[in-house]
Protein backbone atom coordinates (compact mmCIF):
# COMPACT_ATOMS: atom_id res chain seq x y z
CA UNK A 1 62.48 -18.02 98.15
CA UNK A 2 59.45 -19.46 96.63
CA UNK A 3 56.27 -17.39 97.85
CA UNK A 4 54.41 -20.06 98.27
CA UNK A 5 56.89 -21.74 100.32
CA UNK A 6 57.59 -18.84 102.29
CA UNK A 7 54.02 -18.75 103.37
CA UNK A 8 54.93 -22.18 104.82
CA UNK A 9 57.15 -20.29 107.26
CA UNK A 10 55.24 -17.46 108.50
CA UNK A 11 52.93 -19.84 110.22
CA UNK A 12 55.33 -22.71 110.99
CA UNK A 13 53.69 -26.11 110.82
CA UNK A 14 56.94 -27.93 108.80
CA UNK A 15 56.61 -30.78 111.13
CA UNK A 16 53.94 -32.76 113.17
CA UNK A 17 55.18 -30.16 116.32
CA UNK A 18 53.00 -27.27 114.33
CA UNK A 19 54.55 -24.52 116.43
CA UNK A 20 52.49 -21.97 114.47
CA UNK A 21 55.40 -19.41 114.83
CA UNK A 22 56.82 -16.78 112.32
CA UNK A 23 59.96 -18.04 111.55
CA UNK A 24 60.47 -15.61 108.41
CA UNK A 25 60.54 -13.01 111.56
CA UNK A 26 63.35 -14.58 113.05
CA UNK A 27 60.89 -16.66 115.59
CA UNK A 28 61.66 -20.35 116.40
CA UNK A 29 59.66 -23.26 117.72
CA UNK A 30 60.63 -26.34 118.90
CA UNK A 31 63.49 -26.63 116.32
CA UNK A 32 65.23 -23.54 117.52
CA UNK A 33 65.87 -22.76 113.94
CA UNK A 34 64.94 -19.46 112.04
CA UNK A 35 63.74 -19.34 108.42
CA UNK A 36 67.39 -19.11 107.67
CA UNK A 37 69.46 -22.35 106.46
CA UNK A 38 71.49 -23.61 109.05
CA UNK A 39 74.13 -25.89 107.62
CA UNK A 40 76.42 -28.05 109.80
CA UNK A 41 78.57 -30.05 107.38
CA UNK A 42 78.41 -30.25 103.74
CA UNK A 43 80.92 -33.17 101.54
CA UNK A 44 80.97 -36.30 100.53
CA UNK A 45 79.93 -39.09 102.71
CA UNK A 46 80.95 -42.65 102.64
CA UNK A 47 78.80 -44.48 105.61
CA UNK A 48 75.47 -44.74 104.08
CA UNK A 49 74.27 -48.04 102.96
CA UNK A 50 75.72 -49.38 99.77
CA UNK A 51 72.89 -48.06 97.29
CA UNK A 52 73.65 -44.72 98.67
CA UNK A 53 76.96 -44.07 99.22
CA UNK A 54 78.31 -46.41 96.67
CA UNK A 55 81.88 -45.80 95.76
CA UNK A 56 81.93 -41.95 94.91
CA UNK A 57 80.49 -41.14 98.15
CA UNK A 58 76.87 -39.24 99.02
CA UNK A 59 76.61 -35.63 98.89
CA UNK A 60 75.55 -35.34 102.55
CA UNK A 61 74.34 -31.73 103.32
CA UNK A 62 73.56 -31.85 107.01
CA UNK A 63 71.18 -29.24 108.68
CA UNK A 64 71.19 -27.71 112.00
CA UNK A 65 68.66 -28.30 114.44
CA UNK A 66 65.80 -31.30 114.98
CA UNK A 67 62.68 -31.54 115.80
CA UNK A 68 63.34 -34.28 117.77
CA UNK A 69 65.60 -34.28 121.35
CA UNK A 70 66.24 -38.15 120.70
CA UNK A 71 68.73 -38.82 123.75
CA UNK A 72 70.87 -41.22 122.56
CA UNK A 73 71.40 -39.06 119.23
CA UNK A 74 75.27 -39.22 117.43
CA UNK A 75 75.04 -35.94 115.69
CA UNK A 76 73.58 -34.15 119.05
CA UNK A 77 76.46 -31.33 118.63
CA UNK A 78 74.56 -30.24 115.26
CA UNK A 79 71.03 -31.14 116.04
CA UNK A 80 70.72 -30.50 119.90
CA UNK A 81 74.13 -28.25 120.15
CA UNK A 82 74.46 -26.29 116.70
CA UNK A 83 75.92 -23.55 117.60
CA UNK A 84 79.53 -24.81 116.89
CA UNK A 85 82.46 -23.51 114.45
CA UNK A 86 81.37 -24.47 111.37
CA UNK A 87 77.35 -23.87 111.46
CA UNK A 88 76.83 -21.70 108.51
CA UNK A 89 73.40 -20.12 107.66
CA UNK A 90 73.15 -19.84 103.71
CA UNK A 91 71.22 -18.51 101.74
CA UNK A 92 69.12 -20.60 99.03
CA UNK A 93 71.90 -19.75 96.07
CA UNK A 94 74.62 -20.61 98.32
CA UNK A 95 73.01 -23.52 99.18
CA UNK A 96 72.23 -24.75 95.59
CA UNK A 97 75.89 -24.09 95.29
CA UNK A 98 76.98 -26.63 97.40
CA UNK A 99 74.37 -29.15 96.01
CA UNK A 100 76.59 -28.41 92.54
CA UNK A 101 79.77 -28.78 94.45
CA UNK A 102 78.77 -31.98 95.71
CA UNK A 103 77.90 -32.88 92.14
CA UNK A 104 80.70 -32.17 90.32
CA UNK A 105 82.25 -34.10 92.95
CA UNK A 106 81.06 -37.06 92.32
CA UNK A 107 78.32 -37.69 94.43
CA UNK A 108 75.65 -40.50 93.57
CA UNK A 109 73.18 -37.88 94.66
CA UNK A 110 72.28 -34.78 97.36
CA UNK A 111 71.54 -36.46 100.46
CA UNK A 112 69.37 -34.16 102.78
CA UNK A 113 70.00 -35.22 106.49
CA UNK A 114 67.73 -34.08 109.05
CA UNK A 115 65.60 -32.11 106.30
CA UNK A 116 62.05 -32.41 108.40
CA UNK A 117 62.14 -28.86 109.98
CA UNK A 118 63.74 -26.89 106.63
CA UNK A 119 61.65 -29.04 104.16
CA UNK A 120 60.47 -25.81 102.43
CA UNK A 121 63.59 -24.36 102.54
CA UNK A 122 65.20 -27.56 101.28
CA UNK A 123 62.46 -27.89 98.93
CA UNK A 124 63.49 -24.08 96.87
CA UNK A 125 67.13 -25.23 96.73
CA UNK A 126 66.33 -28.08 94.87
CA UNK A 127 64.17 -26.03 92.01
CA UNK A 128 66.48 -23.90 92.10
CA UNK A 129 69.32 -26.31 91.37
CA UNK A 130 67.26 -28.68 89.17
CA UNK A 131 67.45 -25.21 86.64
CA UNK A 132 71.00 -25.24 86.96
CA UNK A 133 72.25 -28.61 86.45
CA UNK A 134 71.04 -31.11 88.79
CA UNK A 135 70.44 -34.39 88.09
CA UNK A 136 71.64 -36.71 90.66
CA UNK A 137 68.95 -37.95 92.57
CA UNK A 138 68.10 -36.17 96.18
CA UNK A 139 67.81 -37.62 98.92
CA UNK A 140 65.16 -37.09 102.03
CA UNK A 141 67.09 -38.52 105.13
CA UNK A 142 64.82 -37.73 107.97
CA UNK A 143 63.96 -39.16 111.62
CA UNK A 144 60.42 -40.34 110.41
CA UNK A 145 58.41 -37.68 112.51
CA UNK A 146 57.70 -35.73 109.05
CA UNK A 147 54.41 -33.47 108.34
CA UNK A 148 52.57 -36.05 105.55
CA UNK A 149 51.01 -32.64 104.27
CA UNK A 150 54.46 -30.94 103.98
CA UNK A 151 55.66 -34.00 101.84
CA UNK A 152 52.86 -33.81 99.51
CA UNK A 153 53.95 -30.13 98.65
CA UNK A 154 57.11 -31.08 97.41
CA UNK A 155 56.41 -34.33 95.75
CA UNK A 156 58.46 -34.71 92.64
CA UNK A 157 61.31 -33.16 94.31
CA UNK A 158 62.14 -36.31 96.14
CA UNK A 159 63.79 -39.30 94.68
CA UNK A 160 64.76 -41.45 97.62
CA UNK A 161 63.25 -41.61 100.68
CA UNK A 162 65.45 -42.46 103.75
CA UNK A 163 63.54 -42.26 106.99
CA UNK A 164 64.13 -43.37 110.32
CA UNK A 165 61.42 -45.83 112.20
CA UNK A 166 62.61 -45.38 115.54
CA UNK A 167 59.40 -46.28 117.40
CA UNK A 168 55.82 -48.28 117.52
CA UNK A 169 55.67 -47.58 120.89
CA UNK A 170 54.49 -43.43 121.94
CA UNK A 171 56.00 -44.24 125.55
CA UNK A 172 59.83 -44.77 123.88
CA UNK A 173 59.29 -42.17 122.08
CA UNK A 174 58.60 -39.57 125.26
CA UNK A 175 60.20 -41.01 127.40
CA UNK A 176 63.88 -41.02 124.99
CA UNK A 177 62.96 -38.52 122.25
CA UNK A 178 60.73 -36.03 123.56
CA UNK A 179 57.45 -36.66 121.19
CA UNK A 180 53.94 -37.69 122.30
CA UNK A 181 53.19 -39.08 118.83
CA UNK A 182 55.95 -40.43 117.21
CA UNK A 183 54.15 -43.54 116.73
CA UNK A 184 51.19 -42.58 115.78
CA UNK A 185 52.23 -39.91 112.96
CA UNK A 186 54.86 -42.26 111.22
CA UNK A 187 52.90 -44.94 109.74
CA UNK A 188 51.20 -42.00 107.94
CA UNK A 189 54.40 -40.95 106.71
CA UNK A 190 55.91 -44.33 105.58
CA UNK A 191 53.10 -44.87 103.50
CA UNK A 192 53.06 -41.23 101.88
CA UNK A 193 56.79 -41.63 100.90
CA UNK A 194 56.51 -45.15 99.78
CA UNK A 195 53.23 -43.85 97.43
CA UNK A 196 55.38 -40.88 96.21
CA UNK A 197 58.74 -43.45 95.53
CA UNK A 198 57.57 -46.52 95.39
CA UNK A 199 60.40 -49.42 95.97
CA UNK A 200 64.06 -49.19 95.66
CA UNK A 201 64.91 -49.39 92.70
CA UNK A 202 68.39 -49.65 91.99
CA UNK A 203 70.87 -49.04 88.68
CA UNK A 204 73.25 -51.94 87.21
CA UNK A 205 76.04 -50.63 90.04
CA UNK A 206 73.74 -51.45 92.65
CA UNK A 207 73.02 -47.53 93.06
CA UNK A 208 69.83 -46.32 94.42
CA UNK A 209 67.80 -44.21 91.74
CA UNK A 210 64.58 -44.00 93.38
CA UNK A 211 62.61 -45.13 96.27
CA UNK A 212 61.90 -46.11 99.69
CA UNK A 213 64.89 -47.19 102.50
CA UNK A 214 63.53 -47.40 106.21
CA UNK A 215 66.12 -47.54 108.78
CA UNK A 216 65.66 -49.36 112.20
CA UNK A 217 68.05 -48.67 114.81
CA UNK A 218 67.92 -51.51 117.33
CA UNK A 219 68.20 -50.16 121.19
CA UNK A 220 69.39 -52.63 123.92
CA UNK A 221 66.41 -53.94 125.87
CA UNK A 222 64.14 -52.81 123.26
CA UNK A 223 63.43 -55.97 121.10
CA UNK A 224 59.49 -55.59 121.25
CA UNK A 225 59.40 -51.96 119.76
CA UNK A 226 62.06 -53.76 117.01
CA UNK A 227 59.60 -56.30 116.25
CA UNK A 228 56.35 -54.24 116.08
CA UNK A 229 58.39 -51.61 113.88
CA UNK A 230 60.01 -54.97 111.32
CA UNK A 231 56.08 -56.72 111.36
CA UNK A 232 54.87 -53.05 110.11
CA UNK A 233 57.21 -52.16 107.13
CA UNK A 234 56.61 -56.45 106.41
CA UNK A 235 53.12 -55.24 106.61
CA UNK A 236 53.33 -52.12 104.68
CA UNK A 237 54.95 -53.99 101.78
CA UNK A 238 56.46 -57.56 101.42
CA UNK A 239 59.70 -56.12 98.75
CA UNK A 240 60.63 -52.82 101.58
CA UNK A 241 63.96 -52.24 101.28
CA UNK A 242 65.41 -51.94 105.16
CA UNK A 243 68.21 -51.15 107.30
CA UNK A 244 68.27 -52.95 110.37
CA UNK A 245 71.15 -50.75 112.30
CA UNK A 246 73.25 -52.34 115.18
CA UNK A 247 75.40 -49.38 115.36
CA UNK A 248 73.66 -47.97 118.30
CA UNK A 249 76.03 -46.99 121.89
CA UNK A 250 74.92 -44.52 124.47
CA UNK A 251 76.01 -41.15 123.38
CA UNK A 252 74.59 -37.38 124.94
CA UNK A 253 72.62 -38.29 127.58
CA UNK A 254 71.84 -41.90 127.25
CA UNK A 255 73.92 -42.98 129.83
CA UNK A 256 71.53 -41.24 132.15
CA UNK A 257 69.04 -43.43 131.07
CA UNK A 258 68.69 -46.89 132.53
CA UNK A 259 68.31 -49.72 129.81
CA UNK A 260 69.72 -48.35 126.84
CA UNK A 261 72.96 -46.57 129.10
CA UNK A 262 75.06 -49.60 127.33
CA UNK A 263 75.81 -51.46 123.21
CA UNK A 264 73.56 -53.57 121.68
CA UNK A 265 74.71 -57.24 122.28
CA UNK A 266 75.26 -59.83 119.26
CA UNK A 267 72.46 -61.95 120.55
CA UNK A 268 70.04 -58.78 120.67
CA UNK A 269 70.86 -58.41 117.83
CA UNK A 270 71.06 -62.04 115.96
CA UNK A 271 67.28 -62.02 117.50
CA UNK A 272 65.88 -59.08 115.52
CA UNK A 273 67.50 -60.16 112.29
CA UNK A 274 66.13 -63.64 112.43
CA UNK A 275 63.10 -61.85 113.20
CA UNK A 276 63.10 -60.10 110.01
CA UNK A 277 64.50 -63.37 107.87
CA UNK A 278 61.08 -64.90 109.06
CA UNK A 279 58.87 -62.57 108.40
CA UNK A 280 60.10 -62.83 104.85
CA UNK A 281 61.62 -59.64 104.39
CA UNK A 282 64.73 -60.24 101.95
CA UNK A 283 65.65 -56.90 101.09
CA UNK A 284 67.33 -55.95 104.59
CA UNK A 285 70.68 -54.63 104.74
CA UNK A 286 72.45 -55.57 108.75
CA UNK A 287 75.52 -54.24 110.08
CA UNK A 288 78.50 -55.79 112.04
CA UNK A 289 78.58 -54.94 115.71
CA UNK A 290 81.72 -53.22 115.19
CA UNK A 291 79.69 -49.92 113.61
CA UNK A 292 79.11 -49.44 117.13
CA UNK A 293 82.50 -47.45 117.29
CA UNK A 294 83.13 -46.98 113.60
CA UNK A 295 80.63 -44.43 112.74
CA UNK A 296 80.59 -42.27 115.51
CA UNK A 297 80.79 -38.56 113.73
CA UNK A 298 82.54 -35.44 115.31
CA UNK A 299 81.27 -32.29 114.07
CA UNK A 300 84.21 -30.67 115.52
CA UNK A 301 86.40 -32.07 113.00
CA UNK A 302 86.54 -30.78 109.00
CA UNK A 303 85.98 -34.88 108.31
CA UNK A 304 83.34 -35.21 110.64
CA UNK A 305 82.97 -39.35 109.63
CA UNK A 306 86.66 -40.48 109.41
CA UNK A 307 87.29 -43.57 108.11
CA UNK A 308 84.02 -43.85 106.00
């Protein structure tokens, strides 16, 4: 690995959590993941949005782990239960291997899901594979709680930026996803990856090259944090590209959880995107209700996302 990137990991502060443990000596903070590359699932994925999965698919190379314990999440048996059959741990020129694989498969580009707490070791891969053929843009697919001084170490690396705003509101974020601060570190990091990026910009196909996607994910009886998150990125700039996601049902442990222990409803739903349509913003991509049930991964499976 890059020296200077290992130095990242000796001293771990990767994400706002700044554990501050030596994860290059096998230690592990709130992520519960080493210095080595935990990789869940690695192929083709079809159930992106449009300018990223496009008709050849996204190379989706999905990491272990989170620094996040977001109750409701879909892919809790890789980032809250990750010790399952097909967790690997790779090294960085196996992993730039794969990022070829995916390339000479096809893919519109390397799509880097859940990349927040292995940014550095994300960040050597793609050097490394950059020197041996990569040109298909990469993708940074995080949950929005990112370190704003991590991203500025790797800018250049990055073409597309595809965060998560889950939460304005640092009581929803505690109270469902285990972070004092969600709300106040990602309005730091929206802006840093819309000044590295800038907007989407998108190739005659209608294929993201570069730039900024936010995704919301609406939760039932929620519509206030949905509205203070929609007047933000209106806010931050009036052409943001967004994802306004109705796909949400109660998976892990939401069912525990009073409020959100059900689907969004159409109406909820109708409500935020008229929302949006009024506060001008014309570059939103919505979902049918449907997604609900339709992209629902299982890790367990070789084709985690059938169907998509």
């Amino acid at each position: 690995m890059n020296q200077e990137l290992t130095d990242n990991l000796m001293h771990c502060e990767c994400c706002p959590r700044t554990c501050g443990v030596d994860r290059l000596k096998g230690k592990t903070g709130f992520c519960r993941v080493s210095s080595g590359i935990q990789v869940s699932h690695a192929g083709l994925h079809f159930g992106e949005e449009p300018p990223i999965s496009g008709t050849k698919g996204s190379g989706a190379i999905f990491f272990s782990g989170c620094n996040l314990r977001c109750v409701f999440c879909q892919n809790y048996q890789i980032s809250q239960k990750f010790q399952h059959r097909d967790a690997r741990t790779l090294t960085t020129d196996e992993l730039v291997s794969e990022i070829l694989r995916l390339q000479y498969e096809g893919a519109h580009n390397i799509n880097f899901v859940s990349p927040s707490h292995m940014v550095f070791q994300m960040a050597d891969a793609i050097q490394s594979a950059k020197e041996k053929g990569l040109v298909v843009p990469v993708v940074y697919n995080s949950n929005g709680y990112d370190s704003v001084d991590a991203l500025r170490q790797i800018r250049g690396l990055v073409d597309i930026y595809l965060p998560d705003l889950k939460y304005l509101d640092n009581k929803l974020g505690k109270q469902f996803s285990s972070v004092d601060d969600y709300a106040d570190i990602v309005p730091g990091v929206l802006r840093e990856m819309l000044n590295q990026a800038g907007s989407l910009e998108m190739d005659d196909a209608g294929i993201a090259m570069r730039g900024l996607l936010v995704r919301h994910l609406v939760l039932p009886g929620q519509l206030d944090n949905s509205r203070r998150c929609l007047s933000f990125l209106a806010d931050l700039s009036p052409d943001i590209h967004v994802s306004i996601m109705s796909q949400y049902s109660p998976q892990y442990k939401a069912s525990a959880y009073p409020g959100i222990n059900r689907t969004l409803t159409e109406k909820e739903y109708d409500e935020i995107t008229d929302y949006a349509l009024g506060l001008g913003m014309e570059n939103a991509f919505i979902q049918e209700l449907k997604s609900q049930r339709y992209y629902l991964p299982d890790f367990a499976q070789e084709r985690p996302f059938k169907g998509v």
